[in-house]
Structure formats: C-alpha cells, structure tokens
N, C-alpha and C. Protein backbone atom coordinates (compact mmCIF):
# COMPACT_ATOMS: atom_id res chain seq x y z
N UNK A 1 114.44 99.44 97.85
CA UNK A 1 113.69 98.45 97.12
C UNK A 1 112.41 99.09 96.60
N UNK A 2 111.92 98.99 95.17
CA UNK A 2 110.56 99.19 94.59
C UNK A 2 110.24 98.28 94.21
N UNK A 3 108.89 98.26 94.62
CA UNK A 3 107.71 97.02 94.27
C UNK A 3 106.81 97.64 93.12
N UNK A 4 106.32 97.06 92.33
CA UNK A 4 105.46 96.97 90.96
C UNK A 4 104.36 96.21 91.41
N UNK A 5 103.08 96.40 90.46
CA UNK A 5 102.11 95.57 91.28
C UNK A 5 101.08 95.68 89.55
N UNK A 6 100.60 94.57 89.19
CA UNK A 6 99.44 94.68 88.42
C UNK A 6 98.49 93.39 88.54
N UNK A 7 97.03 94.12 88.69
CA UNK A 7 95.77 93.27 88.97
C UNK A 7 95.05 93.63 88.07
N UNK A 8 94.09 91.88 88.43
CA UNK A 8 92.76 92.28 87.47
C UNK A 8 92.06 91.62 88.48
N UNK A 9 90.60 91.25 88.23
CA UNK A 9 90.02 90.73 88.88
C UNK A 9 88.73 89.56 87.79
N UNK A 10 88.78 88.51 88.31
CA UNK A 10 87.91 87.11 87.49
C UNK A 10 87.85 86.09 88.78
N UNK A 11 87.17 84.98 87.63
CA UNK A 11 87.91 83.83 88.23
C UNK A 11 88.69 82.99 88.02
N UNK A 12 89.49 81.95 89.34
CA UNK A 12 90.58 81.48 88.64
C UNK A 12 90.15 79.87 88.98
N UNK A 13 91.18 79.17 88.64
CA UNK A 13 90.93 77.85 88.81
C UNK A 13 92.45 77.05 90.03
N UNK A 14 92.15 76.76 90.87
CA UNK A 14 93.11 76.74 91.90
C UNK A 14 93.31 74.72 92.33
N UNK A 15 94.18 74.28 92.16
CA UNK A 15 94.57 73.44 92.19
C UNK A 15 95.36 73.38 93.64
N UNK A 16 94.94 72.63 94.64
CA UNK A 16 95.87 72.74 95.72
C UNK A 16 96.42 74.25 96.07
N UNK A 17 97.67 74.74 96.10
CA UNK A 17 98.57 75.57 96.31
C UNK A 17 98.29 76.64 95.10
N UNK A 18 98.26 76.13 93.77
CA UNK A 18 98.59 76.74 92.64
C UNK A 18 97.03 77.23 91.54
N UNK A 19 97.44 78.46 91.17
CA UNK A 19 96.43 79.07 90.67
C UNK A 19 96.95 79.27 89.47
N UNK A 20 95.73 79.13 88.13
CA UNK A 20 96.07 79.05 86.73
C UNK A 20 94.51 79.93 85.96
N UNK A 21 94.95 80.14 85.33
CA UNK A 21 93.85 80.92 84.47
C UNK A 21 94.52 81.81 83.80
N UNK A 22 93.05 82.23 82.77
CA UNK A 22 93.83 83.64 81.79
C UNK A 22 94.24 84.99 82.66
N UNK A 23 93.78 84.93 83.68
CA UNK A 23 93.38 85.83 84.70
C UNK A 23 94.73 86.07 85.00
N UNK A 24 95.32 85.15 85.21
CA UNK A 24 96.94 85.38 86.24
C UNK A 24 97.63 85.30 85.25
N UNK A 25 97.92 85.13 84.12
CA UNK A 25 98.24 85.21 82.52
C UNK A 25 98.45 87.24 82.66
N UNK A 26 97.16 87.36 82.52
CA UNK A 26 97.01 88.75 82.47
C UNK A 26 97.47 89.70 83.39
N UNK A 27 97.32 89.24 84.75
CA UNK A 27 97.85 89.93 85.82
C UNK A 27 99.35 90.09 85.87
N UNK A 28 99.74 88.56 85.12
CA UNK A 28 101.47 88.64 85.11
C UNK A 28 102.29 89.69 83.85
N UNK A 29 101.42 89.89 82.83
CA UNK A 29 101.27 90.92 81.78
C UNK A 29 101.70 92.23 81.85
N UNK A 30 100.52 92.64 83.05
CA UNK A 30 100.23 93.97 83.26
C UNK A 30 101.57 94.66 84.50
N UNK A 31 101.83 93.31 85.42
CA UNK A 31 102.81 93.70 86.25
C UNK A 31 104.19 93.70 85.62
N UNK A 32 104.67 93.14 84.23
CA UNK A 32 105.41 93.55 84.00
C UNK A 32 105.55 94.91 83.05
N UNK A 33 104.83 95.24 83.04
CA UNK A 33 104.99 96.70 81.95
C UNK A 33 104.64 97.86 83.17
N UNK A 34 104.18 97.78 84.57
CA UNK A 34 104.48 98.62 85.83
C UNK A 34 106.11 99.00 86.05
N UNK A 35 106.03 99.99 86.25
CA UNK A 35 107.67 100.18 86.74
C UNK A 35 107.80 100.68 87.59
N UNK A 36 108.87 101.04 88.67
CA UNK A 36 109.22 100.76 90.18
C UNK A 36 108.15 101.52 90.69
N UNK A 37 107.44 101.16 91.82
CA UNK A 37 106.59 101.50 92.55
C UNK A 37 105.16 102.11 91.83
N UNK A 38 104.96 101.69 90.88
CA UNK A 38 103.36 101.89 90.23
C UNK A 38 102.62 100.45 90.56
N UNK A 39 101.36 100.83 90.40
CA UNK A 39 100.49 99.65 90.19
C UNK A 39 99.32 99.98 89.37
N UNK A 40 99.67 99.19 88.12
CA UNK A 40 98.59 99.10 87.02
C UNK A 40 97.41 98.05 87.40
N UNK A 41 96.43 98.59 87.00
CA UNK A 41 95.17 98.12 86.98
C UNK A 41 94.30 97.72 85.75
N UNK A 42 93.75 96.48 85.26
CA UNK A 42 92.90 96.22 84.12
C UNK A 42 91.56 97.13 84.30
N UNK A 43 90.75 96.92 83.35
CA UNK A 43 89.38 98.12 83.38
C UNK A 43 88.22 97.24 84.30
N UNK A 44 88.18 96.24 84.63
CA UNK A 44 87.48 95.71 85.54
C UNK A 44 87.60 96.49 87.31
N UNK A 45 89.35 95.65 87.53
CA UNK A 45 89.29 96.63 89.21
C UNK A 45 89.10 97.95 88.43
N UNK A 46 89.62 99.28 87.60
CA UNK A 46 89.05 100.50 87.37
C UNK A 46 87.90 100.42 87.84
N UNK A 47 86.96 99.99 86.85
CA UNK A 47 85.33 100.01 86.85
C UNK A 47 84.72 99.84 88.39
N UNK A 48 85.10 98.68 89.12
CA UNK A 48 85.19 98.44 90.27
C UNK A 48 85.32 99.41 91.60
N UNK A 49 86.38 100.07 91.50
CA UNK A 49 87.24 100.75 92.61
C UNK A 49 87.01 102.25 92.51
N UNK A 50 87.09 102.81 91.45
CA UNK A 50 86.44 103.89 90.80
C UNK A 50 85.47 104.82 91.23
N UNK A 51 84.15 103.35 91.35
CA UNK A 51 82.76 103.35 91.90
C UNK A 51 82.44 103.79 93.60
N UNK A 52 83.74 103.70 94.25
CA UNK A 52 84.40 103.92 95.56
C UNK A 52 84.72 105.03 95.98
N UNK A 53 85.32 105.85 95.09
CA UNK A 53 85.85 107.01 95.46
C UNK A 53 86.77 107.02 96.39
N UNK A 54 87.69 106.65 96.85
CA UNK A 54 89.02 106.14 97.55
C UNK A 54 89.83 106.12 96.78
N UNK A 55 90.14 106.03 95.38
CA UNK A 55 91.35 105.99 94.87
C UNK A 55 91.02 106.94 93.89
N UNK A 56 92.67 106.91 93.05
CA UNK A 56 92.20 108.22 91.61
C UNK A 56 92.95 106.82 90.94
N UNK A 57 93.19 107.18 89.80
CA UNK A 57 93.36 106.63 88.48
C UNK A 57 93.67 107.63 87.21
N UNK A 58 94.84 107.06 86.99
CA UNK A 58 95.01 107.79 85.55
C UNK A 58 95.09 106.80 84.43
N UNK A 59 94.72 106.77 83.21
CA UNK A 59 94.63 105.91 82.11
C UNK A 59 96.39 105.85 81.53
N UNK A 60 96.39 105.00 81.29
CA UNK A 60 97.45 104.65 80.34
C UNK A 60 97.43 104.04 79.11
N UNK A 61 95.98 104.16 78.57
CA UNK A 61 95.88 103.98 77.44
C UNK A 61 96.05 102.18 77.15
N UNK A 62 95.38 101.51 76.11
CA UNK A 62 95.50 100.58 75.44
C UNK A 62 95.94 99.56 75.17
N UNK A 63 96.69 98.57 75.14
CA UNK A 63 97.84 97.75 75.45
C UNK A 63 97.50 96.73 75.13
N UNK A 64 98.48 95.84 74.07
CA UNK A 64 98.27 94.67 73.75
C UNK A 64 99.01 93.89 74.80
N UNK A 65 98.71 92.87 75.58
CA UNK A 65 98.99 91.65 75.70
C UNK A 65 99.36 90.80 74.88
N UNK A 66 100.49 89.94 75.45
CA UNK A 66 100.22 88.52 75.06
C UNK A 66 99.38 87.71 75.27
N UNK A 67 98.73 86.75 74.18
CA UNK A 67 97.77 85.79 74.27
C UNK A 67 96.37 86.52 74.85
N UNK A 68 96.69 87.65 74.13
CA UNK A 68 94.53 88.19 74.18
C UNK A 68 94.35 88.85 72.84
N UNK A 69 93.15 88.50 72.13
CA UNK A 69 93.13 88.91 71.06
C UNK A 69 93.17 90.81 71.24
N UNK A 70 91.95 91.19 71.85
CA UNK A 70 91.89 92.32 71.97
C UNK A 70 92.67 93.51 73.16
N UNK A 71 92.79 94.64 72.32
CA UNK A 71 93.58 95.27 73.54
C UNK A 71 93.10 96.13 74.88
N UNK A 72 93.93 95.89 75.75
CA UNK A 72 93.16 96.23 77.17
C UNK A 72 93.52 97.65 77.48
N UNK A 73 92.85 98.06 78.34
CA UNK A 73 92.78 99.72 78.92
C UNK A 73 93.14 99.13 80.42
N UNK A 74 94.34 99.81 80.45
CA UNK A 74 95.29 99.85 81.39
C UNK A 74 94.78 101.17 82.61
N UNK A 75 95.34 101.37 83.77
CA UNK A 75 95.23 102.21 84.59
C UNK A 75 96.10 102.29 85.69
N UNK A 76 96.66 103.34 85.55
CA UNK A 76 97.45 103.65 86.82
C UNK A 76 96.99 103.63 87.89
N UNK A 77 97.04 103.31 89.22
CA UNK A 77 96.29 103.87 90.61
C UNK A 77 97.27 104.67 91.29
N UNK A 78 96.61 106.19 91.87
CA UNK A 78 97.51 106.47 92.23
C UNK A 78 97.67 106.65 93.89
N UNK A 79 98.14 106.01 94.23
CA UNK A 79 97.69 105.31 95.99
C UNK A 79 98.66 106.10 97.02
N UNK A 80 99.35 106.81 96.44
CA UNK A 80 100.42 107.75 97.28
C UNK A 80 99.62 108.71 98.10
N UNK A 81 99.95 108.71 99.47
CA UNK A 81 98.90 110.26 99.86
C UNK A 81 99.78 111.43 99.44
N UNK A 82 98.61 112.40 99.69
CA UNK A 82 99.81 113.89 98.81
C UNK A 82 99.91 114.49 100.70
C-alpha cells in the first residue's frame, strides 16, 4: 500500500464533525497530483517548516488549481531518512 499526502496550512471553518474552506479545497488539489508515497506541500507549510531545518524540500514548480485564480508553488518534502 502507498499513501499520498498534500497540505497547506490556514483557517478553516468547522461545523460539528465537518470542515469546509478554500483551504481543504486546496489541500484536496494538491493531494491529488502527489503520487504513491510523496507528500506535496503549498508555499505556506514550505515557508513554515523550512525555517526548521528538519526537513528538505524540493520545488515542483507552479501549478494551477482548480478554483484559484493564481498559480501555486508546490513542494515536495522529502521525509525519507537516507
């Protein structure tokens, strides 16, 4: 089994159980253009996590979404130990 994974980080608006926003719009976006066992990252967690020095990151360049005008800078994390 491979797992895919893509985050961003905002806020959301949570109703009981269920969470809605552009946020999880976007997150659901980004996790589908991950493929088996990557996890893409928006430039926010980058900017974020980066600042840490615990992870690396490689860019993947640019990427339109659905339902965002402008296009986002994507990022690989690369979380595997060597």
């Amino acid at each position: 089994m491979a797992i895919r994974m893509g985050m961003t980080v905002g806020e959301l608006i949570r109703e009981e159980q269920d969470l809605f926003g552009m946020l999880v719009v976007m997150a659901a976006w980004i996790d589908a253009m991950a493929g088996a066992g990557q996890i893409l990252t928006s430039q926010i967690v980058y900017d974020l996590l980066s600042r840490a020095g615990q992870f690396k990151f490689d860019s993947v360049g640019e990427h339109t979404l659905k339902g965002f005008a402008e296009a986002q800078k994507l990022y690989e994390t690369n979380w595997r130990q060597e």
